[in-house]
C-alpha atoms as a PDB file:
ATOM      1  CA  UNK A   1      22.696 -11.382   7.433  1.00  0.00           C
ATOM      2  CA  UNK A   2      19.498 -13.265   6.355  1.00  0.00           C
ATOM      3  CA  UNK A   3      22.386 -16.491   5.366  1.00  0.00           C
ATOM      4  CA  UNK A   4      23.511 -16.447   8.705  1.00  0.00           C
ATOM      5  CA  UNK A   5      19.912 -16.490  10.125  1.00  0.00           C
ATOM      6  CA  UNK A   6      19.213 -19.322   8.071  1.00  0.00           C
ATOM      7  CA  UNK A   7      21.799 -21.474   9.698  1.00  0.00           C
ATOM      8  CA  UNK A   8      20.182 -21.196  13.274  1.00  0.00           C
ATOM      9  CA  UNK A   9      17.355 -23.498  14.817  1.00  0.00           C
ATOM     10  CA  UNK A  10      14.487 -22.175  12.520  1.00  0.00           C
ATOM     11  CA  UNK A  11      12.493 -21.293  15.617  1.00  0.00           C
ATOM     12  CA  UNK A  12      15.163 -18.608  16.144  1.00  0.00           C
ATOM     13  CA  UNK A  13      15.844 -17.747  13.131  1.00  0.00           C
ATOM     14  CA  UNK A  14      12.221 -16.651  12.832  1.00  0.00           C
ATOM     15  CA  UNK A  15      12.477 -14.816  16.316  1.00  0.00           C
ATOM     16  CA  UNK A  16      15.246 -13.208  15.343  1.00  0.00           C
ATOM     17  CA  UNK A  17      13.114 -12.160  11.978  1.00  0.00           C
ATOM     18  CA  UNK A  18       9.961 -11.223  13.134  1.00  0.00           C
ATOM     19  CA  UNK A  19      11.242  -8.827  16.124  1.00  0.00           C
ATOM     20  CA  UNK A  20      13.728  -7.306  13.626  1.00  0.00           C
ATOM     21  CA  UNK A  21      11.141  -6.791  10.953  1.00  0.00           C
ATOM     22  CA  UNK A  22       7.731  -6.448  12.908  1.00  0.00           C
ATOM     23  CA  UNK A  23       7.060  -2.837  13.123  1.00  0.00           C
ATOM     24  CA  UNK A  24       7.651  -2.175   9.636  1.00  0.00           C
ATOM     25  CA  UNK A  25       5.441  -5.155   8.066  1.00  0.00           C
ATOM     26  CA  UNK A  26       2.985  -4.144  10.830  1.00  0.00           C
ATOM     27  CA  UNK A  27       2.817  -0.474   9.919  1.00  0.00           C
ATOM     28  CA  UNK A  28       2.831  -1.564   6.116  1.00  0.00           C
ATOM     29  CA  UNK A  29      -0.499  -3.475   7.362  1.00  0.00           C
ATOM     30  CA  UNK A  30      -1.753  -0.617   9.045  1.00  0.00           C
ATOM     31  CA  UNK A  31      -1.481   2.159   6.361  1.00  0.00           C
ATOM     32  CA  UNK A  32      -3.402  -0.255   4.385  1.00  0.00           C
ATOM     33  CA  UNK A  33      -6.195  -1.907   6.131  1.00  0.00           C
ATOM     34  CA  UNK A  34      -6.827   1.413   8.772  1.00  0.00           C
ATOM     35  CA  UNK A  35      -7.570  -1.280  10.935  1.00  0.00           C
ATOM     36  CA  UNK A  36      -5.536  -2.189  13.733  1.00  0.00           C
ATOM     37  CA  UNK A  37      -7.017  -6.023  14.128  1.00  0.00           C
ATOM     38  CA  UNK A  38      -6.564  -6.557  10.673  1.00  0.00           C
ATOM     39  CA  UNK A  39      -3.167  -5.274  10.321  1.00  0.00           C
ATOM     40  CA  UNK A  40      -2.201  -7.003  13.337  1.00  0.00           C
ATOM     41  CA  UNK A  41      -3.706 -10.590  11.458  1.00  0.00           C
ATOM     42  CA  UNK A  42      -1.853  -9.638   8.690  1.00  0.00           C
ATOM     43  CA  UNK A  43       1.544  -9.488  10.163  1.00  0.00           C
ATOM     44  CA  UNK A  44       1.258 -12.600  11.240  1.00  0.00           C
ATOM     45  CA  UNK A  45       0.425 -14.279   7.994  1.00  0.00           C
ATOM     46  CA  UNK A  46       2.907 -12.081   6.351  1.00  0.00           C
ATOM     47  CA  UNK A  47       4.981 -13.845   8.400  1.00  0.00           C
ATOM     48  CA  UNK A  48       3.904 -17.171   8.031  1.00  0.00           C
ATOM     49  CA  UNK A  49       3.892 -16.861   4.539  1.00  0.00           C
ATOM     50  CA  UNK A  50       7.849 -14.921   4.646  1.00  0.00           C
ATOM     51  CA  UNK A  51       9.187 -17.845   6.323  1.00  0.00           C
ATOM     52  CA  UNK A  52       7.816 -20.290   4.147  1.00  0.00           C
ATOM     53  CA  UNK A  53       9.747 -18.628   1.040  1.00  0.00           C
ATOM     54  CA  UNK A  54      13.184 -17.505   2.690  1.00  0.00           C
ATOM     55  CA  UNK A  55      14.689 -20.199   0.796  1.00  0.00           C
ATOM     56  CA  UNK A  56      13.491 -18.098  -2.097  1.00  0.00           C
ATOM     57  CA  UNK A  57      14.759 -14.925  -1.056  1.00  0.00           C
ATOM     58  CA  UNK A  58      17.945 -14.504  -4.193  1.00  0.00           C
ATOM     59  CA  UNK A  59      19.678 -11.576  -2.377  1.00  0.00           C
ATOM     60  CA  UNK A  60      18.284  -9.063  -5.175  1.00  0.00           C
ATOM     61  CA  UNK A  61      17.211  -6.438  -2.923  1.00  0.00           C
ATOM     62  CA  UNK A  62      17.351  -5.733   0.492  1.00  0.00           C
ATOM     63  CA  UNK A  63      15.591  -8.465   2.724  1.00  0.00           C
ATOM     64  CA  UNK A  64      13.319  -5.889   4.127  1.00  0.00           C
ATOM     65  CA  UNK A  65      12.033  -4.469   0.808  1.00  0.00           C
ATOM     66  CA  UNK A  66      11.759  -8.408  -0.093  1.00  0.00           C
ATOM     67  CA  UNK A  67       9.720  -8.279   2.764  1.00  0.00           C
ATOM     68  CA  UNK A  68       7.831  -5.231   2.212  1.00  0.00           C
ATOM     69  CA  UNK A  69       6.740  -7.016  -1.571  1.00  0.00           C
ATOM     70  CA  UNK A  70       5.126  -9.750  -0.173  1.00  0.00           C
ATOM     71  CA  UNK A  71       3.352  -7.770   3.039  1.00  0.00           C
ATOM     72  CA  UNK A  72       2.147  -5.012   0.435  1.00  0.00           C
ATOM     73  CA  UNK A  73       0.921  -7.843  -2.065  1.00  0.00           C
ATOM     74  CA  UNK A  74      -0.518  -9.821   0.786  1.00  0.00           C
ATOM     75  CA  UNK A  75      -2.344  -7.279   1.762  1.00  0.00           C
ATOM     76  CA  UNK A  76      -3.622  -6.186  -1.169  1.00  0.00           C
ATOM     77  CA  UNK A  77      -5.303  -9.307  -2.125  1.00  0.00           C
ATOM     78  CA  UNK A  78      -6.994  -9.590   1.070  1.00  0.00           C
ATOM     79  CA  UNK A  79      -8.275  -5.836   0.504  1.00  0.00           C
ATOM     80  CA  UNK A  80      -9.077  -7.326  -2.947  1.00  0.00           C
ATOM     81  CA  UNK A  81     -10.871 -10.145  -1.859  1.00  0.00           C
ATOM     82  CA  UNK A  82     -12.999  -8.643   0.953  1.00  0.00           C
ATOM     83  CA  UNK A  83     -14.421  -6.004  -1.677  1.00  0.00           C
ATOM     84  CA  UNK A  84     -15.180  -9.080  -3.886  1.00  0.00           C
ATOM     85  CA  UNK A  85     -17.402 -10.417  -1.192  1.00  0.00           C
ATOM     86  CA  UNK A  86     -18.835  -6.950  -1.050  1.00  0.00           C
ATOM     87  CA  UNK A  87     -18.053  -5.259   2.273  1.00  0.00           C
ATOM     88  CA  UNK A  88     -19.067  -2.100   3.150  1.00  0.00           C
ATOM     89  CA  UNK A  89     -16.275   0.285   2.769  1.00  0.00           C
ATOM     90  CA  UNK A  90     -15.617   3.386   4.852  1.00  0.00           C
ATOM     91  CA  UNK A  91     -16.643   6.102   2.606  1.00  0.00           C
ATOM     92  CA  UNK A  92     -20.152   4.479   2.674  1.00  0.00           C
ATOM     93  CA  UNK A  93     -20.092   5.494   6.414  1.00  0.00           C
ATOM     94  CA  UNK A  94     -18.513   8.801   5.486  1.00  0.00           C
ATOM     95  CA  UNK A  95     -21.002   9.608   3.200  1.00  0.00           C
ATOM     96  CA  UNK A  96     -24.027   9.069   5.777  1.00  0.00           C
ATOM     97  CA  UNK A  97     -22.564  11.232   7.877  1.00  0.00           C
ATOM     98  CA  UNK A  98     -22.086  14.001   5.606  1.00  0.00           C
ATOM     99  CA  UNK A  99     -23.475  17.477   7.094  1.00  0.00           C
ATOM    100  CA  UNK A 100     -26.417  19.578   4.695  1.00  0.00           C
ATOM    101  CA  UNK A 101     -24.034  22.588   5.232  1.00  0.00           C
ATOM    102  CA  UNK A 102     -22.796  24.289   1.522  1.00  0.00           C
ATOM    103  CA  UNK A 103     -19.159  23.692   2.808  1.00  0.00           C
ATOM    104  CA  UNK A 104     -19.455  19.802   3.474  1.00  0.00           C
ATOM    105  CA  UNK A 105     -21.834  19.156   0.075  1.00  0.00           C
ATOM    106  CA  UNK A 106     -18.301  21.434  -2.077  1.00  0.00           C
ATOM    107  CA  UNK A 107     -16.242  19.190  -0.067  1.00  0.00           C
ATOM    108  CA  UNK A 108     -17.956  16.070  -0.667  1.00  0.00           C
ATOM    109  CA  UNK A 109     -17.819  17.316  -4.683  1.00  0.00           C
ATOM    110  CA  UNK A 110     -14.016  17.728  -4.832  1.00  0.00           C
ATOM    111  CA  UNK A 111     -13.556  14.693  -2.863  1.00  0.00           C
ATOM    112  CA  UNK A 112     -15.626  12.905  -5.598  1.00  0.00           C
ATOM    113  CA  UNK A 113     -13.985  14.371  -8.228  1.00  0.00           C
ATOM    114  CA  UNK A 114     -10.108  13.258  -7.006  1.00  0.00           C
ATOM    115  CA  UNK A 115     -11.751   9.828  -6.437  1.00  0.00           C
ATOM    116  CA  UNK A 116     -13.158  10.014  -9.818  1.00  0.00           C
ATOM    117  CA  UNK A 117      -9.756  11.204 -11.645  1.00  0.00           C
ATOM    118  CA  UNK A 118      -7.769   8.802  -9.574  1.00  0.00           C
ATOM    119  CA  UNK A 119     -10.070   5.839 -10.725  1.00  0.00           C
ATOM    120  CA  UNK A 120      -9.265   7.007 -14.439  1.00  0.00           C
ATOM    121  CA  UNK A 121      -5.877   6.479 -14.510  1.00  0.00           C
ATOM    122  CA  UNK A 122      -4.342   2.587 -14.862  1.00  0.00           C
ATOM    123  CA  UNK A 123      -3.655   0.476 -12.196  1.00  0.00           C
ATOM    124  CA  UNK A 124      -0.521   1.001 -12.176  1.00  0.00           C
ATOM    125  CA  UNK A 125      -0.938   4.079 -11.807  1.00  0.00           C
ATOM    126  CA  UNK A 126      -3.190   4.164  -8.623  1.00  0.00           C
ATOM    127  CA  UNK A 127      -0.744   1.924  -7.044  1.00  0.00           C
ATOM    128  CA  UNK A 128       2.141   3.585  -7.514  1.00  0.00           C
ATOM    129  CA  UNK A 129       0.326   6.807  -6.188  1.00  0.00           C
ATOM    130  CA  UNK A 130      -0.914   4.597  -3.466  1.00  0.00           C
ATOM    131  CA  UNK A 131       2.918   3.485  -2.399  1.00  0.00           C
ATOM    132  CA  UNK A 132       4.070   7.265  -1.968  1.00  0.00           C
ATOM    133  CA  UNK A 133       1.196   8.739  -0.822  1.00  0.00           C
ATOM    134  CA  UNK A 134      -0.652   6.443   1.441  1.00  0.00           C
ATOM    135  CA  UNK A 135       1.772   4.075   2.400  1.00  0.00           C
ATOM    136  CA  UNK A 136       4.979   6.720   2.719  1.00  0.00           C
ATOM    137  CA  UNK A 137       7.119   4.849   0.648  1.00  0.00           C
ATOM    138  CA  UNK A 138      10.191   7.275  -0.382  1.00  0.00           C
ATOM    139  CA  UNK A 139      11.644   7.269  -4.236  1.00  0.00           C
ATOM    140  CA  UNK A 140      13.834   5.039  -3.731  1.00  0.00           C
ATOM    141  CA  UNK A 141      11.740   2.477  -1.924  1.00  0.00           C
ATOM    142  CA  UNK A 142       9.592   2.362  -4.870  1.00  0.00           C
ATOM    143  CA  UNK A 143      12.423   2.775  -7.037  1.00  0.00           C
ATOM    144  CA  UNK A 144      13.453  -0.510  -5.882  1.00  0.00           C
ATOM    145  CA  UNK A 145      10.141  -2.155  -5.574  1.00  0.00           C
ATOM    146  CA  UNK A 146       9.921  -1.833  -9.045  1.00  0.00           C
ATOM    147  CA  UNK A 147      13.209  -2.335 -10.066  1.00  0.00           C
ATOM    148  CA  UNK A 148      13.640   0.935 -12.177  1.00  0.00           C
ATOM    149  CA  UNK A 149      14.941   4.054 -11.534  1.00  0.00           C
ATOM    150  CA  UNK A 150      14.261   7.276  -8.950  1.00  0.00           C
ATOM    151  CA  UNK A 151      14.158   9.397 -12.462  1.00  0.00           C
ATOM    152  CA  UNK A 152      11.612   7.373 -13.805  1.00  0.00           C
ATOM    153  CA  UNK A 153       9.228   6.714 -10.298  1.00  0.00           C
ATOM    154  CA  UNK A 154       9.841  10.792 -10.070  1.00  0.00           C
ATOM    155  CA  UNK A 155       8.187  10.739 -13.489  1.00  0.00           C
ATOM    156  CA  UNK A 156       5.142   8.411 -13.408  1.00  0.00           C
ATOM    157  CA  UNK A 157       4.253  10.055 -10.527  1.00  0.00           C
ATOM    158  CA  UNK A 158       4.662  13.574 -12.094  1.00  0.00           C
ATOM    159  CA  UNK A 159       2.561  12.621 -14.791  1.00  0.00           C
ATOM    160  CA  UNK A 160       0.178  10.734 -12.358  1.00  0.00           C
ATOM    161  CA  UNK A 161      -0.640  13.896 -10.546  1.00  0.00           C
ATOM    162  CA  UNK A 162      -0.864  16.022 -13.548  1.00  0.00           C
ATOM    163  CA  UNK A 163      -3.873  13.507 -14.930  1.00  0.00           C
ATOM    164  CA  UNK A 164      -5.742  13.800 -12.007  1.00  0.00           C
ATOM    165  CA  UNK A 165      -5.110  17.473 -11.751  1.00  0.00           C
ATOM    166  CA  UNK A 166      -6.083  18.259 -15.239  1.00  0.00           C
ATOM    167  CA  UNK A 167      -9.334  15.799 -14.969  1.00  0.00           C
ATOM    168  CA  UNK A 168     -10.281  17.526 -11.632  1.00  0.00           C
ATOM    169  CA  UNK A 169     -10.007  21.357 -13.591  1.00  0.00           C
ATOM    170  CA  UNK A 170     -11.892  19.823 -16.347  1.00  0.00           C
ATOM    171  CA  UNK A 171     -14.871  18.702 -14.219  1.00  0.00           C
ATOM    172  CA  UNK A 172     -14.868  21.524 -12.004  1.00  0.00           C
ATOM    173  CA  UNK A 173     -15.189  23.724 -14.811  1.00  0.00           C
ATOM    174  CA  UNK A 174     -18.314  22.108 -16.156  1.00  0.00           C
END
């Protein structure tokens, strides 16, 4: 499929590309950034970038996982970046907004204390929590992301969620 595209006028064969492929690298943008400008900027650059490295593309995986690899990476490093140059981040907003009510200050403790637990395990880790759990990915997307199998994505994030819930029952304890 992605061979045959290749063969066209490249203005086409990127047409043909980015309306096939749009909505997904777009919503990938989206679940990460929560902002719709951003994600849109993204996309394109995704894109850009996409089309500059088809001729790179081996045939491993599917083309739109491919694709999904380079949009979650992309974006990723420009989340990485912008916190470099120190941006305020939404839970700074969040937090000034906070009610004085009992309910909101226990909330506002248990929300610390997942952040806390989640920003004790590896990196790895956190991203692979990220992938099912913020950006949707299934098993098997993941799975194949990472080249390694369901059994073992099923695991890491078993024992993922068992770190954070045994940090969180520690802490609340205390």
């Amino acid at each position: 499929m992605i061979r045959q595209h290749l063969s066209q006028d490249p203005n086409q064969c990127f047409e043909a590309l980015y309306k096939r492929y749009v909505s997904k690298v777009y919503q990938r943008c989206l679940s990460m950034t929560k902002d719709s400008e951003k994600a849109q900027d993204f996309t394109h650059d995704i894109f850009i970038k996409a089309f500059d490295k088809l001729e790179d593309f081996q045939q491993r995986s599917s083309f739109s996982t491919w694709l999904n690899t380079i949009a979650y990476n992309y974006c990723a490093d420009q989340l990485r970046l912008a916190k470099r140059l120190n941006t305020t981040s939404i839970d700074n907003g969040l937090e000034d907004r906070i009610g004085e009510s009992k309910d909101a200050q226990l909330e506002e403790e248990n929300l610390q204390l997942v952040r806390q637990a989640i920003a004790n395990l590896s990196s790895k880790e956190q991203a692979l929590l990220r992938l099912k759990y913020e950006e949707g990915l299934s098993i098997e997307q993941i799975s194949d992301l990472y080249h390694i199998k369901t059994s073992a994505v099923k695991m890491r994030l078993k024992r993922s969620r068992e770190k954070i819930q045994e940090f969180y029952n520690q802490q609340h304890r205390l």
